[in-house]
C-alpha atoms as a PDB file:
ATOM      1  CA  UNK A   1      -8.723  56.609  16.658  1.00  0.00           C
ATOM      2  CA  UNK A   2      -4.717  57.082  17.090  1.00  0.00           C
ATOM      3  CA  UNK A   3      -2.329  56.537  15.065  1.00  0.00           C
ATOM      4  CA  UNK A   4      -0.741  53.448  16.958  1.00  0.00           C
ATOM      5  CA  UNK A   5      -4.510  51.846  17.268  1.00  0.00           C
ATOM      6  CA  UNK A   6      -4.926  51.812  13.565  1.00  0.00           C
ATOM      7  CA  UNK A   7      -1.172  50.109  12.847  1.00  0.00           C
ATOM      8  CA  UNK A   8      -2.233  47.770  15.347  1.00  0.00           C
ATOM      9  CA  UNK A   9      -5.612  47.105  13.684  1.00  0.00           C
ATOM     10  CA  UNK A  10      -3.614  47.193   9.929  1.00  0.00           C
ATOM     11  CA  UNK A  11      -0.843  44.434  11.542  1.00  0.00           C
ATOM     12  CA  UNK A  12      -3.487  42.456  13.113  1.00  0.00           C
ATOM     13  CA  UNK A  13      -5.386  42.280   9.825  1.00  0.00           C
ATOM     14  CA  UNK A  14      -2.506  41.347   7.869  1.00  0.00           C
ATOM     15  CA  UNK A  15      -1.446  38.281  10.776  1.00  0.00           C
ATOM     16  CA  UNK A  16      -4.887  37.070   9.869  1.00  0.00           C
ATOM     17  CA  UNK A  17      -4.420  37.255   6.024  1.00  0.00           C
ATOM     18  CA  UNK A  18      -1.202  35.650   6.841  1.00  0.00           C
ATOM     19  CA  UNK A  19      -2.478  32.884   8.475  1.00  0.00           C
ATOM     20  CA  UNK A  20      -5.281  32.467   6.192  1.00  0.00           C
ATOM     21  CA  UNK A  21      -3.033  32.241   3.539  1.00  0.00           C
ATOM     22  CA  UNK A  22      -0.646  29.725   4.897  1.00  0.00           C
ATOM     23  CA  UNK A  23      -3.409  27.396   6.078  1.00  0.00           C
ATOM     24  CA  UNK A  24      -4.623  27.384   2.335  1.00  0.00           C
ATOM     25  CA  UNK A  25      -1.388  26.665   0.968  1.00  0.00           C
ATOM     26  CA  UNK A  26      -0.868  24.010   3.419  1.00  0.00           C
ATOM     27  CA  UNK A  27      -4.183  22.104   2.829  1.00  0.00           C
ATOM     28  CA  UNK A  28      -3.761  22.586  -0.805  1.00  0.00           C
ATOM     29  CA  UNK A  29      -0.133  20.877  -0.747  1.00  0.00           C
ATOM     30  CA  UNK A  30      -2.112  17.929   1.249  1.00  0.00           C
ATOM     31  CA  UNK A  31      -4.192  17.763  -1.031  1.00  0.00           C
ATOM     32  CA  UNK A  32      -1.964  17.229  -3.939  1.00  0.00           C
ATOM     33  CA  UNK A  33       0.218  15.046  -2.025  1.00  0.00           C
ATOM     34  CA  UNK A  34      -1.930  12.731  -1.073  1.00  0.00           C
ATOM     35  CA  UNK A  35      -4.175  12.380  -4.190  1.00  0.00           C
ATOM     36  CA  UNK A  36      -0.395  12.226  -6.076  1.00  0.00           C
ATOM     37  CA  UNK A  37       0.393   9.414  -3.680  1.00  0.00           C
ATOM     38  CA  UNK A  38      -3.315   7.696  -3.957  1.00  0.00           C
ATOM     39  CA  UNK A  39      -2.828   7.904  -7.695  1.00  0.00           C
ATOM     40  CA  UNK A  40       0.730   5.894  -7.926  1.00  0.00           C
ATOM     41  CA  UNK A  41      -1.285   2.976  -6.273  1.00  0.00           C
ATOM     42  CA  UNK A  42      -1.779   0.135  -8.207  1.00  0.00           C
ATOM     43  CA  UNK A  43      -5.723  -0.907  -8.555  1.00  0.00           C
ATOM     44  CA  UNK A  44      -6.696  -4.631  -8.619  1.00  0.00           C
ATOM     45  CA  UNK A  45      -9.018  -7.381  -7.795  1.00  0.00           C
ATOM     46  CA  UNK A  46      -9.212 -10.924  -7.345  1.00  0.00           C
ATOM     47  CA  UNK A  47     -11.537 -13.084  -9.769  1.00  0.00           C
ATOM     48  CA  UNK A  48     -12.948 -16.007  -8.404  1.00  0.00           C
ATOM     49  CA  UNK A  49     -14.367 -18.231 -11.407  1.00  0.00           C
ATOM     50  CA  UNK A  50     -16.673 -15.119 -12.668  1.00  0.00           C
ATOM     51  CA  UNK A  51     -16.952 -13.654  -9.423  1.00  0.00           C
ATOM     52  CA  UNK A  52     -14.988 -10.526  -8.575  1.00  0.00           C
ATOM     53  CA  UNK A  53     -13.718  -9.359  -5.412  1.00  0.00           C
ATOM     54  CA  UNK A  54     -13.741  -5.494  -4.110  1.00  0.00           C
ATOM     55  CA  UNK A  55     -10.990  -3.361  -5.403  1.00  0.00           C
ATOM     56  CA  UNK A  56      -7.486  -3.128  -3.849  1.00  0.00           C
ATOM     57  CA  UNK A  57      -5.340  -0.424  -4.066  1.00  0.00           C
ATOM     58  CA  UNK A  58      -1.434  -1.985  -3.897  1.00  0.00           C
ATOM     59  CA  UNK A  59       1.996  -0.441  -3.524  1.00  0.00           C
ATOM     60  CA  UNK A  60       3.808  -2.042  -6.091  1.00  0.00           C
ATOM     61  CA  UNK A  61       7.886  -2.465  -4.578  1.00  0.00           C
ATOM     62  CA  UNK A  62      10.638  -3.862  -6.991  1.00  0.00           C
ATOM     63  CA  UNK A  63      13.766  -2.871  -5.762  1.00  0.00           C
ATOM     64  CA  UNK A  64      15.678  -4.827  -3.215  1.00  0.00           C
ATOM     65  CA  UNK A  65      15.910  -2.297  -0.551  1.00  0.00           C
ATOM     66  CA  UNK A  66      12.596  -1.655  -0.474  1.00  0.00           C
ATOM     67  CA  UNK A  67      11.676  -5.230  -0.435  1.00  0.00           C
ATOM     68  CA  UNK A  68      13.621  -5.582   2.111  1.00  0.00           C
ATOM     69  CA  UNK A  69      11.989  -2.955   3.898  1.00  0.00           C
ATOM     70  CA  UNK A  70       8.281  -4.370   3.105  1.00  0.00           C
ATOM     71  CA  UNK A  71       6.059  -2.724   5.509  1.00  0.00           C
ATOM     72  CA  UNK A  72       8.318  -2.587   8.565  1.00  0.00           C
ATOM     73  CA  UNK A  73       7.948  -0.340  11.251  1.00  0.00           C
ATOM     74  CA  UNK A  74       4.013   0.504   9.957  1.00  0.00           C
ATOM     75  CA  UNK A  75       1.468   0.879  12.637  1.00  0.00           C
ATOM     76  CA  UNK A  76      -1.556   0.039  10.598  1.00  0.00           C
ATOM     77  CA  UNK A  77      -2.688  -0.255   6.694  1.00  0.00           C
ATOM     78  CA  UNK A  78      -6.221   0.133   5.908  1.00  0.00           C
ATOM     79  CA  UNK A  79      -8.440  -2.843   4.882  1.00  0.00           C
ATOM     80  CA  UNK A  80      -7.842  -1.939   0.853  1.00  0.00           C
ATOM     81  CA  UNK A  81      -4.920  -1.762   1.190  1.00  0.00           C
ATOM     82  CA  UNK A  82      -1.671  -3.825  -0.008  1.00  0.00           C
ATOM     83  CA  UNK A  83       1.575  -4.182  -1.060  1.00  0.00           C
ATOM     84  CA  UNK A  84       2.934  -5.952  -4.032  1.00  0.00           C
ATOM     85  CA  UNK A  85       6.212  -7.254  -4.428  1.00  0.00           C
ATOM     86  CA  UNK A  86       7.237  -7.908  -7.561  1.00  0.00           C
ATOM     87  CA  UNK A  87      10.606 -10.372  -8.923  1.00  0.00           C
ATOM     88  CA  UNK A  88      12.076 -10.599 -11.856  1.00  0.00           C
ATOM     89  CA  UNK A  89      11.597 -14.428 -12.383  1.00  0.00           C
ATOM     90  CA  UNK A  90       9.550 -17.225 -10.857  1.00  0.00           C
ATOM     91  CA  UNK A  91      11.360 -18.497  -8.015  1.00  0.00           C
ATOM     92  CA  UNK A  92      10.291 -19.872  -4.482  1.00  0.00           C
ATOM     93  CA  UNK A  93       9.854 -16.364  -2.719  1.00  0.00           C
ATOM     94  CA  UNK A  94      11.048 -16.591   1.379  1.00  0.00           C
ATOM     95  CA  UNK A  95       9.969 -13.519   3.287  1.00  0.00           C
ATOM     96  CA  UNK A  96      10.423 -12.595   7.173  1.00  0.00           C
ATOM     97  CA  UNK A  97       7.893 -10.678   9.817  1.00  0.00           C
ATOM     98  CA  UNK A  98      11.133  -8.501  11.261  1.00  0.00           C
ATOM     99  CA  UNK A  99       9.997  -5.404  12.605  1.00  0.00           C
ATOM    100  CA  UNK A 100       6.446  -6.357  11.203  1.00  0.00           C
ATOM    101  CA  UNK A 101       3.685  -4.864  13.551  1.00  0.00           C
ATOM    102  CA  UNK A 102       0.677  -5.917  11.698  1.00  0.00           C
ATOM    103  CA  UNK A 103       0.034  -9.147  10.893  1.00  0.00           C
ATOM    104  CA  UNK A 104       0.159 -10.137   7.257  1.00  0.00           C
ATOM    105  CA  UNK A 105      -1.450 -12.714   4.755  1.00  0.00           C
ATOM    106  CA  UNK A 106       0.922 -13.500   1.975  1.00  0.00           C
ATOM    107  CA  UNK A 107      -0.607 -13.945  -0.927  1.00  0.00           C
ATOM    108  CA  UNK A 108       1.698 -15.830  -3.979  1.00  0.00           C
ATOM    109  CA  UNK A 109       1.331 -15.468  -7.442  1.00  0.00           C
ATOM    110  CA  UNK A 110       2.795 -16.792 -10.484  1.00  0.00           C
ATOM    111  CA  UNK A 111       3.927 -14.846 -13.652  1.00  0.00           C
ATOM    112  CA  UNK A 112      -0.106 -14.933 -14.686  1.00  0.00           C
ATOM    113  CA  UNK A 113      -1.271 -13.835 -11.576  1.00  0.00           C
ATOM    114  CA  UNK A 114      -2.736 -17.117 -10.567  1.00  0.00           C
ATOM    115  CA  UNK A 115      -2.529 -17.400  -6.348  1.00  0.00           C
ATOM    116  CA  UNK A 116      -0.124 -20.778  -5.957  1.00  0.00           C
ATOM    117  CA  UNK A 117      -0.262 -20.311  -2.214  1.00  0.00           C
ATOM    118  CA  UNK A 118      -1.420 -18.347   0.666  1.00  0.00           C
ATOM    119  CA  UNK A 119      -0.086 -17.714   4.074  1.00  0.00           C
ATOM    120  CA  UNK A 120      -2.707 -16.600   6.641  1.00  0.00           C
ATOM    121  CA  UNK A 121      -2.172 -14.420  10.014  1.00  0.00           C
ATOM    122  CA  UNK A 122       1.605 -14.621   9.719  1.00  0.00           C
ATOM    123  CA  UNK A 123       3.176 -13.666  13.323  1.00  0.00           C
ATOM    124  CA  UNK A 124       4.737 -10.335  13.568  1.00  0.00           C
ATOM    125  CA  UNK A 125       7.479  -9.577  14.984  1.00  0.00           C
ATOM    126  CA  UNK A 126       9.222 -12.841  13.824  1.00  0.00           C
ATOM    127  CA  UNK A 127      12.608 -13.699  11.475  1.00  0.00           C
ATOM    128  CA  UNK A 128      11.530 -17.266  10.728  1.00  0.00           C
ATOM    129  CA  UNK A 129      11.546 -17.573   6.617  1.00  0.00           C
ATOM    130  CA  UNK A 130       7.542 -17.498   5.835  1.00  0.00           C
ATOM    131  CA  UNK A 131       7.030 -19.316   1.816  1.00  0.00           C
ATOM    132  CA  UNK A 132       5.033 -21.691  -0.437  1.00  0.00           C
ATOM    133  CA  UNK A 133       6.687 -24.672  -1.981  1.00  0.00           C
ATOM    134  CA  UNK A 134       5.521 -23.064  -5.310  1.00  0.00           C
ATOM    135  CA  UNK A 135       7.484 -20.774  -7.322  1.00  0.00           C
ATOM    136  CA  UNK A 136       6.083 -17.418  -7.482  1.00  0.00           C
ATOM    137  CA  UNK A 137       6.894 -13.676  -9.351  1.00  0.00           C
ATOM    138  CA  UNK A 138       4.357 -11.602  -7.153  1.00  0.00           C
ATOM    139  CA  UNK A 139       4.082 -11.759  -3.944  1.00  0.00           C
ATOM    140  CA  UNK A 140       1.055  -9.605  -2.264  1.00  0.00           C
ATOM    141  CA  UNK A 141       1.281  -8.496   1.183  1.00  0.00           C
ATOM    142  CA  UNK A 142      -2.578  -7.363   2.538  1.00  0.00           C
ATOM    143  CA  UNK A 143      -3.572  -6.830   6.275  1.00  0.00           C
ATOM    144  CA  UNK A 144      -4.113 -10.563   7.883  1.00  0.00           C
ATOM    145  CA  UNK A 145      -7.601 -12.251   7.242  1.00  0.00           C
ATOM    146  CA  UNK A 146      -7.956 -10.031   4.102  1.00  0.00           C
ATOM    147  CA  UNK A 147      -7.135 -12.789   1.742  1.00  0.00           C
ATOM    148  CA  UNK A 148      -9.939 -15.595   3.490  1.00  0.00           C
ATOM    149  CA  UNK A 149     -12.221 -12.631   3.803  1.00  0.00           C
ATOM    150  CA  UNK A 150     -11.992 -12.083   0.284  1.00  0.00           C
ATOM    151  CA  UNK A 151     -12.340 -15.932  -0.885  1.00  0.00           C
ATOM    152  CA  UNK A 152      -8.977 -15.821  -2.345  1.00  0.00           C
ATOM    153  CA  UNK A 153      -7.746 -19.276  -2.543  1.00  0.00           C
ATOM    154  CA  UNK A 154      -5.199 -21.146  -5.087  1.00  0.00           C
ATOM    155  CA  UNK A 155      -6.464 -21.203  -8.669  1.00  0.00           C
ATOM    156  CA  UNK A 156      -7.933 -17.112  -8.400  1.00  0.00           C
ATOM    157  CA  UNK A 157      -6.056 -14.232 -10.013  1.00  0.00           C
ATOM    158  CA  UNK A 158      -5.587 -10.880  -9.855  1.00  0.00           C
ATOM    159  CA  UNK A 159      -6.710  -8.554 -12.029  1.00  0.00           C
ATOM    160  CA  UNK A 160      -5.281  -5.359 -12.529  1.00  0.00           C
ATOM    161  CA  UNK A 161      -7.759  -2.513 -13.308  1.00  0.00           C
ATOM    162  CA  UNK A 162      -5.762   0.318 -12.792  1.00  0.00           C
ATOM    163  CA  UNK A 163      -2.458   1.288 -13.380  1.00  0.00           C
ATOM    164  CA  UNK A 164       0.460  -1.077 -15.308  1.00  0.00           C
ATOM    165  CA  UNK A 165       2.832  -3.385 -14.264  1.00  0.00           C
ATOM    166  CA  UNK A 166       4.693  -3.289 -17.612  1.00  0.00           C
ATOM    167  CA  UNK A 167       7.152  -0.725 -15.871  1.00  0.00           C
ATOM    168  CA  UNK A 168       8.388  -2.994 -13.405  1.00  0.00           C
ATOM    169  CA  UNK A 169      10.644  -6.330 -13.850  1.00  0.00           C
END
């Protein structure tokens, strides 16, 4: 074997390595990325009288600009999914569907975490102010039909079973 064949065999050996490595590195930043992310997310669950609804894992947004924000311009959210708004006081929370592709149910708590209204299905797209009559601190954003599917309904509260709220407010 030449000379030239065995710098070609010792480059292409070290493009794979290469490669190799960088794929690794890449999956492993994925990885820890998205586990980092999955871990910021807030776990909860609605109780029912002494029933207990599956787990949801919830964004929790407290600053105006990313209130305002919401979940504009997202595609899709899976089914465990939600975001939670949070105010500082109890107030009669207005919210719009601009730039909303998915439709929403809007889900209204008080400073307990007991629901004081629900909006179902609310139309995307759509600047019309979307509230309950009833002042609220929390306001839960989960993909539209979640909230019936789950028997949510005024009177049940959240429970949060992972993660804190005591840094927000």
């Amino acid at each position: 074997m030449g000379t030239n064949e065995k710098r070609r065999r010792a480059l292409y050996r070290e493009s794979i390595i290469l490669v190799i490595g960088l794929f690794v590195i890449g999956a492993g930043l994925y990885s820890y990325f998205s586990t980092s992310t999955e871990a910021a997310l807030l776990r909860a669950a609605f109780v029912n009288g002494s029933v207990q609804t599956a787990t949801l894992k919830l964004k929790v947004v407290e600053s105006e600009v990313d209130r305002r924000k919401g979940l504009m311009y997202e595609r899709q959210m899976p089914l465990d999914r939600g975001m939670l708004f949070v105010f500082k006081t109890d107030a009669v929370q207005s919210f719009w569907m601009k730039d909303t592709l998915i439709p929403l149910d809007m889900i209204f708590l008080d400073k307990d975490m007991k629901v004081v209204g629900m909006l179902e299905n609310v139309p995307v797209l759509n600047t019309e102010p979307r509230r309950v009559e009833s002042p609220s601190r929390y306001v839960l954003e989960v993909n539209g039909g979640v909230g019936s599917k789950l028997g949510v309904k005024t009177g049940s509260v959240l429970k949060i079973l992972a993660g804190s709220l005591s840094g927000y407010h």
